[in-house]
N, C-alpha and C. Protein backbone atom coordinates (compact mmCIF):
# COMPACT_ATOMS: atom_id res chain seq x y z
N UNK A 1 0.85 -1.18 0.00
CA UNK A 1 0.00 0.00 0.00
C UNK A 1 0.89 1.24 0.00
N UNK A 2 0.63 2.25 -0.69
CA UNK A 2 1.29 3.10 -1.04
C UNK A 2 0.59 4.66 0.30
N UNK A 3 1.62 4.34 1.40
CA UNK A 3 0.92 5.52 2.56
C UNK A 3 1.20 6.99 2.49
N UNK A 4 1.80 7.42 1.23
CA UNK A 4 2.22 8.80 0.96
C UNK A 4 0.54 8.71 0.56
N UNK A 5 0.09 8.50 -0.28
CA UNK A 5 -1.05 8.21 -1.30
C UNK A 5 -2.59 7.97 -0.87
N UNK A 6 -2.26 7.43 0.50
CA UNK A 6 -3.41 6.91 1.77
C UNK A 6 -3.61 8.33 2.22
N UNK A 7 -2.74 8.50 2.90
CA UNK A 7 -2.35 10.02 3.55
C UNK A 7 -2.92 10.93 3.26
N UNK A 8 -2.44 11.49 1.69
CA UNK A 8 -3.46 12.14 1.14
C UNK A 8 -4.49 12.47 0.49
N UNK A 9 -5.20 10.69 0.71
CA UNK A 9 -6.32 10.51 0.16
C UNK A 9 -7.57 11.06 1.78
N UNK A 10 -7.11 10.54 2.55
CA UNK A 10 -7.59 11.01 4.20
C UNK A 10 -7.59 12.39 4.10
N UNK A 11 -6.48 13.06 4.04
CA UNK A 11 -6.25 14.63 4.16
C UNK A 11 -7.92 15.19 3.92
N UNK A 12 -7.52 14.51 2.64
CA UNK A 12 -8.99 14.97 1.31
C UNK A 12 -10.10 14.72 2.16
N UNK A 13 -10.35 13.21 2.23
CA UNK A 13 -11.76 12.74 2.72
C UNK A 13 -12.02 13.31 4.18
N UNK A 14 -11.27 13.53 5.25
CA UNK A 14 -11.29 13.59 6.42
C UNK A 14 -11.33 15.77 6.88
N UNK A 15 -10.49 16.29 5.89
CA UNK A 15 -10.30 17.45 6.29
C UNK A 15 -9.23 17.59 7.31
N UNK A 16 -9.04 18.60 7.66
CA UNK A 16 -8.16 19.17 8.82
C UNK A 16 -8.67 20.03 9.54
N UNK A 17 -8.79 19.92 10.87
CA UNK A 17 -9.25 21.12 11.53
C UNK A 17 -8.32 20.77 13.16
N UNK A 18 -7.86 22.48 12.95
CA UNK A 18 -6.70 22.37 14.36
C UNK A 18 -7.51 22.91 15.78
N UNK A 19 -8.39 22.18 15.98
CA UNK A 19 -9.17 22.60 16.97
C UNK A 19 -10.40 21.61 16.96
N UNK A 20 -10.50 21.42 18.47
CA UNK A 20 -11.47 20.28 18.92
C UNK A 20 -12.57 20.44 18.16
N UNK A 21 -13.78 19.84 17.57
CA UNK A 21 -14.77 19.51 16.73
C UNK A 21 -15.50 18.51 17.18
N UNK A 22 -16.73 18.59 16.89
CA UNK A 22 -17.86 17.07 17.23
C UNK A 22 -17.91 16.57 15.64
N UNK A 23 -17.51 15.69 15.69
CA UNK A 23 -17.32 14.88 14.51
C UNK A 23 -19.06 14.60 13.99
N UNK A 24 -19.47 13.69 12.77
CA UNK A 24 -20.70 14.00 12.27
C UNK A 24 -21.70 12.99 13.52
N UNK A 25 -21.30 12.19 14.10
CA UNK A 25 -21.62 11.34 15.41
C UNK A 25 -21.82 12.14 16.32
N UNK A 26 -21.45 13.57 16.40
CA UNK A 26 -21.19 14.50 17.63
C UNK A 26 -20.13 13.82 19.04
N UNK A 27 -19.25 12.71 18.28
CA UNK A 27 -17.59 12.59 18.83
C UNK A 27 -16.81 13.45 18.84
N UNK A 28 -16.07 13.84 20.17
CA UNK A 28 -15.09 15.22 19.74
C UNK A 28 -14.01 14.64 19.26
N UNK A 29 -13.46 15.43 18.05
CA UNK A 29 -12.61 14.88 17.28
C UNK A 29 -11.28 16.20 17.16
N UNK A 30 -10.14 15.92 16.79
CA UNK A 30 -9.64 17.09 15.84
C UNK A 30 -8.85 16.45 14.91
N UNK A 31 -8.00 17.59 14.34
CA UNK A 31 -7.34 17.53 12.95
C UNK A 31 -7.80 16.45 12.00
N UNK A 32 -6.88 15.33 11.45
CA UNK A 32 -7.28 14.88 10.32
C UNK A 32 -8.22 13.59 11.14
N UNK A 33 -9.71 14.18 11.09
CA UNK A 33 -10.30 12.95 11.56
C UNK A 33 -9.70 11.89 13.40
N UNK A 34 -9.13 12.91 13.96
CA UNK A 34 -8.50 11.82 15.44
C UNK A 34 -9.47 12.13 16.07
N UNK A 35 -10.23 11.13 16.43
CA UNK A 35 -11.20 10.57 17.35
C UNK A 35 -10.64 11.20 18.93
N UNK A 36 -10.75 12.02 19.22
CA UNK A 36 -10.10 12.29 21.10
C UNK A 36 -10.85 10.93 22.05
N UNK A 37 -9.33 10.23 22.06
CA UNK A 37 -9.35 9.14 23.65
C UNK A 37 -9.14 10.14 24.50
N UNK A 38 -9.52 9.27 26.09
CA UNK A 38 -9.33 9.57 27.58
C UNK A 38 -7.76 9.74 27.72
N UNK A 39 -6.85 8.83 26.95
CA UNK A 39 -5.65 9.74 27.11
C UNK A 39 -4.86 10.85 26.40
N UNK A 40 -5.54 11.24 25.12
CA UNK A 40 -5.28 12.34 24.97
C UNK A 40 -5.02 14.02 25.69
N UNK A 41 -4.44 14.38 25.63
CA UNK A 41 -4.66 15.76 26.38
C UNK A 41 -5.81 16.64 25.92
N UNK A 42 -6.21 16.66 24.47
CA UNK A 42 -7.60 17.05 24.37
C UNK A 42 -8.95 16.88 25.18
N UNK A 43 -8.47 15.61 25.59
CA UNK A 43 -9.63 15.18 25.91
C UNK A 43 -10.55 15.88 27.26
N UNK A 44 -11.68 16.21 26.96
CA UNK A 44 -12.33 17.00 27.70
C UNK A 44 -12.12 18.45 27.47
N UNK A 45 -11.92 18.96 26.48
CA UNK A 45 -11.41 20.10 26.01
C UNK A 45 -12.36 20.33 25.46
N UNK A 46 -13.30 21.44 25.58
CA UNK A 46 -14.32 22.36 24.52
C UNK A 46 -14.26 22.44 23.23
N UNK A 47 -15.27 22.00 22.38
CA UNK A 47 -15.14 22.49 21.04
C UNK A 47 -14.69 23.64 20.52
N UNK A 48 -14.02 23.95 19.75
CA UNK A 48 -12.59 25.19 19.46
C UNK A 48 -11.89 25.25 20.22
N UNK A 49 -11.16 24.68 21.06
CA UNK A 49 -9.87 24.63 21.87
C UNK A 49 -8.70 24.16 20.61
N UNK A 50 -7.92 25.03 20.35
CA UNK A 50 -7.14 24.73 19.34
C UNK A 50 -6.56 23.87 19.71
N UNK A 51 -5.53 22.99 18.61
CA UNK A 51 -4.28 22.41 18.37
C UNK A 51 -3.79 23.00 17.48
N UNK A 52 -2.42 22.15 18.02
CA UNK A 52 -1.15 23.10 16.93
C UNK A 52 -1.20 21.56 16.21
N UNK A 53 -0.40 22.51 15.07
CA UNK A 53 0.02 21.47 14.00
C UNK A 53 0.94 20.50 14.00
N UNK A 54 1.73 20.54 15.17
CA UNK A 54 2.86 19.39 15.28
C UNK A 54 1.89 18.41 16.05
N UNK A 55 0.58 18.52 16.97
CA UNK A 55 0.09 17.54 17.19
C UNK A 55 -1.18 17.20 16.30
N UNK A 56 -1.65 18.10 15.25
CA UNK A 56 -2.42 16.92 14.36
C UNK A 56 -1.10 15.99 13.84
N UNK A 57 -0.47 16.59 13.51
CA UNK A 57 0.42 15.56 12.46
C UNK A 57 1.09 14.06 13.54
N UNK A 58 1.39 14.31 14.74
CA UNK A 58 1.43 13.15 15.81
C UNK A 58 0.19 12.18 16.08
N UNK A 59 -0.94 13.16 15.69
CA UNK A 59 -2.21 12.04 15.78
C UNK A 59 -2.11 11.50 14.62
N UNK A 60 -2.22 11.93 13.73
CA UNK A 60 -2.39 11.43 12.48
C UNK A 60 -1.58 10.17 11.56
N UNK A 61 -0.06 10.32 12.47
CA UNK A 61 0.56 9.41 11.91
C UNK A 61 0.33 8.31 12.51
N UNK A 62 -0.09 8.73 14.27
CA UNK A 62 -0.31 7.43 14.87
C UNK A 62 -1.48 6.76 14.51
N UNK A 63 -2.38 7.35 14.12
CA UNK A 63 -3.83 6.96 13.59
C UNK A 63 -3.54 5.75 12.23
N UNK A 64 -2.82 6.64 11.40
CA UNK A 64 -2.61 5.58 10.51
C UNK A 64 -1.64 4.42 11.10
N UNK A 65 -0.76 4.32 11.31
CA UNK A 65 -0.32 3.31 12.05
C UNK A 65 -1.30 1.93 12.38
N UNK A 66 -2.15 2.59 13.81
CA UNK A 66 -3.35 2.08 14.22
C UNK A 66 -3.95 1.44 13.06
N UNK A 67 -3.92 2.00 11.90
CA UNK A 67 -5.12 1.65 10.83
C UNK A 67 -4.70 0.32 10.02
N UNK A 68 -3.48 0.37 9.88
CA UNK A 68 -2.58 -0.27 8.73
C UNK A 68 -2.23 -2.04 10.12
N UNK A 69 -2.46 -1.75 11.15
CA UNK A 69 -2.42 -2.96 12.21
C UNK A 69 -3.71 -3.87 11.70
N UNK A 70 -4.93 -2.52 11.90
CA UNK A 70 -6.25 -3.18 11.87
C UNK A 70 -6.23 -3.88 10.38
N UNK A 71 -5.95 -3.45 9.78
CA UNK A 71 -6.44 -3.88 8.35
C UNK A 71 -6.25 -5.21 8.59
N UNK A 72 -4.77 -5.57 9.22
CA UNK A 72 -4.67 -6.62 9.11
C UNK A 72 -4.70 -7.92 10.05
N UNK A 73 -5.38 -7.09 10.83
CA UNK A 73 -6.12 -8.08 11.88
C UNK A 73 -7.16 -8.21 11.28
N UNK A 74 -8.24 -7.90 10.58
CA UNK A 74 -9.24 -7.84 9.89
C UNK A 74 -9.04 -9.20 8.36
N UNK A 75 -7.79 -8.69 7.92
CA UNK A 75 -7.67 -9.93 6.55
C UNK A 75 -6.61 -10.01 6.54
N UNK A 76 -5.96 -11.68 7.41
CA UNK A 76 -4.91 -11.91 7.18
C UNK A 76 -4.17 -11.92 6.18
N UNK A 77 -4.49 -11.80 4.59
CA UNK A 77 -4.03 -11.88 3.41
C UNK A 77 -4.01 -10.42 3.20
N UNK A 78 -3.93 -9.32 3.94
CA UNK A 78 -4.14 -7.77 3.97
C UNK A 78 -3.02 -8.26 2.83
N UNK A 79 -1.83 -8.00 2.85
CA UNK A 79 -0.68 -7.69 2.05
C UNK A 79 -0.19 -8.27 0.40
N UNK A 80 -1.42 -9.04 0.20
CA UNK A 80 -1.74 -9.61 -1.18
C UNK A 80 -2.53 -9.23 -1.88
N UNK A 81 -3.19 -8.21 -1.54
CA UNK A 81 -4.60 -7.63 -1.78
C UNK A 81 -4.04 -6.52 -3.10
N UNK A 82 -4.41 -6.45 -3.51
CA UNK A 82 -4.09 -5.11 -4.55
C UNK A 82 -4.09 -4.16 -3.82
N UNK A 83 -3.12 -3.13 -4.28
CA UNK A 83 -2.72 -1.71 -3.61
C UNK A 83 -3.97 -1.14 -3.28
N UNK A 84 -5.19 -0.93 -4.58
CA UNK A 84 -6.05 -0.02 -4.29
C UNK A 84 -7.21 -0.31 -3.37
N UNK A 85 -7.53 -1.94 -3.61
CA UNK A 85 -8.25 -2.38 -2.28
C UNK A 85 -7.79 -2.13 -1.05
N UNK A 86 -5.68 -2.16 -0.59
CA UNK A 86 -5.39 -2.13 -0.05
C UNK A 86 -6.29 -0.55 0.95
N UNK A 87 -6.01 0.55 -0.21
CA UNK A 87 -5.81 1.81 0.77
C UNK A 87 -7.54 1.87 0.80
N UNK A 88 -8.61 1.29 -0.16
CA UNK A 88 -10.30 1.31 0.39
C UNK A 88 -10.37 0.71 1.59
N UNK A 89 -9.43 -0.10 1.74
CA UNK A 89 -10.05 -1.11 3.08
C UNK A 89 -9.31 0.06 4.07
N UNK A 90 -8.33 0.72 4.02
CA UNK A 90 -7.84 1.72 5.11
C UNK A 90 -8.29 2.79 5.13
N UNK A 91 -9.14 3.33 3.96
CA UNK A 91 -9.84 4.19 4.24
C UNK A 91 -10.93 3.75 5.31
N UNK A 92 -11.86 3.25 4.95
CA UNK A 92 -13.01 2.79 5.18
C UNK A 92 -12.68 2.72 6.60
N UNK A 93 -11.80 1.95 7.38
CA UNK A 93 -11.25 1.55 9.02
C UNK A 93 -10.87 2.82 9.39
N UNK A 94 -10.05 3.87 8.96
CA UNK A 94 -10.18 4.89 9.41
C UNK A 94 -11.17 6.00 9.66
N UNK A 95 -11.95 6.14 8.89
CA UNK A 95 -13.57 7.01 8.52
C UNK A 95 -14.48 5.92 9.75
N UNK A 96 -14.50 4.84 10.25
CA UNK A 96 -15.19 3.85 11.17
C UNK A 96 -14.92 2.99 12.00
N UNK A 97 -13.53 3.00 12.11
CA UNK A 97 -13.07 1.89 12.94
C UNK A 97 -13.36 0.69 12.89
N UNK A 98 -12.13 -0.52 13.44
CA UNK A 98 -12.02 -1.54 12.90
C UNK A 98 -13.31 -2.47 13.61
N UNK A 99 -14.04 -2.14 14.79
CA UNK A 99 -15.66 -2.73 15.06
C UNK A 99 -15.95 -2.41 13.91
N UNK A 100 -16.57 -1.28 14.02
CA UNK A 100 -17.53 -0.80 13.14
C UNK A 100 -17.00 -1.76 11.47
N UNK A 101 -15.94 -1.86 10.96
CA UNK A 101 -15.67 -2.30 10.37
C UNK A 101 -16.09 -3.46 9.78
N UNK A 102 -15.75 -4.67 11.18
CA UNK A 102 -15.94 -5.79 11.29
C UNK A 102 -17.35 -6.25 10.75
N UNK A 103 -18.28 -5.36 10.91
CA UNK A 103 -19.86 -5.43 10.39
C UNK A 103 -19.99 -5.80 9.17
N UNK A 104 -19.09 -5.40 8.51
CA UNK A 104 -19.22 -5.36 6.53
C UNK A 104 -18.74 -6.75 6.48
N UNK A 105 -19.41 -7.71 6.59
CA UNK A 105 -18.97 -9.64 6.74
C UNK A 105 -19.14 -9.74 5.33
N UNK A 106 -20.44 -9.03 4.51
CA UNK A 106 -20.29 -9.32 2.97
C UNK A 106 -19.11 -8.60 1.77
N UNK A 107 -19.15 -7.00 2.60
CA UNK A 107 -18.17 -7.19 1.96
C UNK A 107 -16.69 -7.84 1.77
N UNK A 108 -16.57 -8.18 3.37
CA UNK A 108 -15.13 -8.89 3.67
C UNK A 108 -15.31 -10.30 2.47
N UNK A 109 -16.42 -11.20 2.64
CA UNK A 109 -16.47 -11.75 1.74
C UNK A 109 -16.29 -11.84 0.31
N UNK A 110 -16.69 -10.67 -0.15
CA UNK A 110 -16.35 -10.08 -1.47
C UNK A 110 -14.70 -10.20 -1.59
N UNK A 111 -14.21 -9.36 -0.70
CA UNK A 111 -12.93 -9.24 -0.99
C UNK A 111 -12.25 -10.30 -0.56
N UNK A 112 -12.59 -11.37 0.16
CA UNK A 112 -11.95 -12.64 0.03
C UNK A 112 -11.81 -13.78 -1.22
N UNK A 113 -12.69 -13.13 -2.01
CA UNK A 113 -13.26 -13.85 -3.30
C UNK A 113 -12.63 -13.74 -3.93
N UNK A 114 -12.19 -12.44 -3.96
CA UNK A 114 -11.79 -11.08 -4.68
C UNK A 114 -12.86 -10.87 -6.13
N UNK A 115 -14.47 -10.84 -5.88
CA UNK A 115 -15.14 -10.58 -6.41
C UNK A 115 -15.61 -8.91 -6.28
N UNK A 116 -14.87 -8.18 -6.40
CA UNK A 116 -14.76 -6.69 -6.62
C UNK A 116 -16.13 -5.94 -6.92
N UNK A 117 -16.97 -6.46 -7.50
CA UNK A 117 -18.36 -5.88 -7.63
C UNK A 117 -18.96 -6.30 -6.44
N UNK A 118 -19.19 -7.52 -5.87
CA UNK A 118 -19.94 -7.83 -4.48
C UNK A 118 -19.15 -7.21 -3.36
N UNK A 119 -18.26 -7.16 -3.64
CA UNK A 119 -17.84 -6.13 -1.89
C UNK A 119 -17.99 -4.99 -2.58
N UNK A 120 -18.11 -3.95 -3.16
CA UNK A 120 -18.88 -2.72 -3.92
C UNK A 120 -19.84 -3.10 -3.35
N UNK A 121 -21.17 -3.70 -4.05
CA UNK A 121 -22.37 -3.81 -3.57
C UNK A 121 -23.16 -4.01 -2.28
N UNK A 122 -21.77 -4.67 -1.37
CA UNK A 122 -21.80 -4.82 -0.05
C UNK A 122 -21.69 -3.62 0.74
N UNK A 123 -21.10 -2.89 -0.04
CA UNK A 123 -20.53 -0.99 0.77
C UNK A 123 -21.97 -0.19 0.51
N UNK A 124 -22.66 -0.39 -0.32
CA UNK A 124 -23.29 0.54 -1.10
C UNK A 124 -24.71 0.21 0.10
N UNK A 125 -25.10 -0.94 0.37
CA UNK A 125 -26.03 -1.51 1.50
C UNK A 125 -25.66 -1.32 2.82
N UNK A 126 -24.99 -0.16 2.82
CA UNK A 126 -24.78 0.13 4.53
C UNK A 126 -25.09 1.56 4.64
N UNK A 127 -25.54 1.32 6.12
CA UNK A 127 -25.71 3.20 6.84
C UNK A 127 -24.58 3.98 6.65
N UNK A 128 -22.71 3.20 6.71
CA UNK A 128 -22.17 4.38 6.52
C UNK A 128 -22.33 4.72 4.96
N UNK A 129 -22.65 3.83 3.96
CA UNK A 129 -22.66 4.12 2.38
C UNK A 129 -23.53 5.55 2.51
N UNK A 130 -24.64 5.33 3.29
CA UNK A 130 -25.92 6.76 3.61
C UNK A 130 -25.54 8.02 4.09
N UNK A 131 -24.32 7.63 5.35
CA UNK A 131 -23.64 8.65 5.82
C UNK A 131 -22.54 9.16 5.56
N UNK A 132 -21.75 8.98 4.72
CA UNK A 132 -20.98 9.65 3.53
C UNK A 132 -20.78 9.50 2.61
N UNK A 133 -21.72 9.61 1.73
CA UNK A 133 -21.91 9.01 0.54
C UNK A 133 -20.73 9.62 -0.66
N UNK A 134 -20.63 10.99 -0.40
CA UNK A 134 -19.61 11.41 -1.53
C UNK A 134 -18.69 10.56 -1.50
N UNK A 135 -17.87 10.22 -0.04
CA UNK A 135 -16.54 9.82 0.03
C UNK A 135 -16.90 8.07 -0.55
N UNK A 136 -18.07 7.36 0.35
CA UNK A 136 -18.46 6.22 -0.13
C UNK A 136 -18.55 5.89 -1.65
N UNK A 137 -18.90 6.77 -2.25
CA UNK A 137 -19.34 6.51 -3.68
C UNK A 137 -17.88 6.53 -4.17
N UNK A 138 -16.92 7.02 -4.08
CA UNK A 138 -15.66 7.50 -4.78
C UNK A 138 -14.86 5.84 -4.65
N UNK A 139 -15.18 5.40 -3.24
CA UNK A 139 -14.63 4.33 -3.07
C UNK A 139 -15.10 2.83 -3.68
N UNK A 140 -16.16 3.65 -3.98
CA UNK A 140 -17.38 2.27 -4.44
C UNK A 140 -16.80 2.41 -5.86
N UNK A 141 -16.88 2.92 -6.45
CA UNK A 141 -16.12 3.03 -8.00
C UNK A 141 -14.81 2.55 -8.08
N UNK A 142 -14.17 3.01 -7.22
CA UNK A 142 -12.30 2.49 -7.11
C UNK A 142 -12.50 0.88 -6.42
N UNK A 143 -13.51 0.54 -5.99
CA UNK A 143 -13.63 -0.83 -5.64
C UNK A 143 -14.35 -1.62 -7.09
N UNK A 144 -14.95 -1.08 -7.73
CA UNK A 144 -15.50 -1.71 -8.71
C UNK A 144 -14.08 -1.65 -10.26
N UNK A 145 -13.54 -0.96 -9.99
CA UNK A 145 -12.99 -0.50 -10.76
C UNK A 145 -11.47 -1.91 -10.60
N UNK A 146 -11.80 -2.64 -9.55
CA UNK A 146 -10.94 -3.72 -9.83
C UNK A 146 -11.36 -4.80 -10.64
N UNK A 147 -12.76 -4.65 -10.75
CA UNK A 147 -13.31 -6.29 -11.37
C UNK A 147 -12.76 -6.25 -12.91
């Protein structure tokens, strides 16, 4: 998987904002999409309580990190997968986390098949497909776009 390329595919999908935010869940979140844990220093910090930019970029790398573990606790064959499934499946775990993740059993199936239209069609039948659909749809094409 190409993580210069992940990176700034997130940037895109996720935004940046240097200051605490309720994410679309009303989770307080900041910079690129970091979820604020109990051990963060954010945490419990008012919506607009800034951050600086040396700590989005510390969340962010650790986030991906985090992400690129899950993937592959999720599909042991993570690293055989084609690049571009590679970085949908890391999008997708990052935008929802690897529970939330775990839910998509058809599409995991799909992509165990590696039947590229049924895990598409599997994304497209979910609440998050409803709840971000721009970013969903972009991915649903780059997932179809393997078959």
């Amino acid at each position: 998987m190409d993580i210069d390329r992940l990176r700034k595919q997130l940037e895109i999908d996720e935004g940046c904002k240097h200051e605490v935010y309720l994410d679309h869940l009303g989770l307080p979140t900041h910079g690129i999409g970091h979820l604020i844990i109990e051990s963060d220093p954010e945490y419990g910090q008012p919506v607009g309580t800034p951050v600086s930019d040396e700590r989005v970029k510390e969340c962010f790398e650790l986030d991906l990190e985090s992400v690129q573990l899950d993937c592959k606790r999720l599909y042991d064959d993570f690293d055989e997968l084609p690049d571009e499934a590679q970085e949908i499946i890391a999008n997708m775990i990052f935008n929802m986390g690897l529970s939330r993740m775990r839910g998509f059993r058809g599409m995991k199936a799909g992509v165990d098949a590696r039947d590229w239209n049924k895990a598409a069609d599997e994304m497209v039948d979910s609440r998050w497909y409803r709840q971000v659909t721009n970013r969903a749809e972009r991915l649903v094409q780059r997932m179809r776009s393997l078959a």
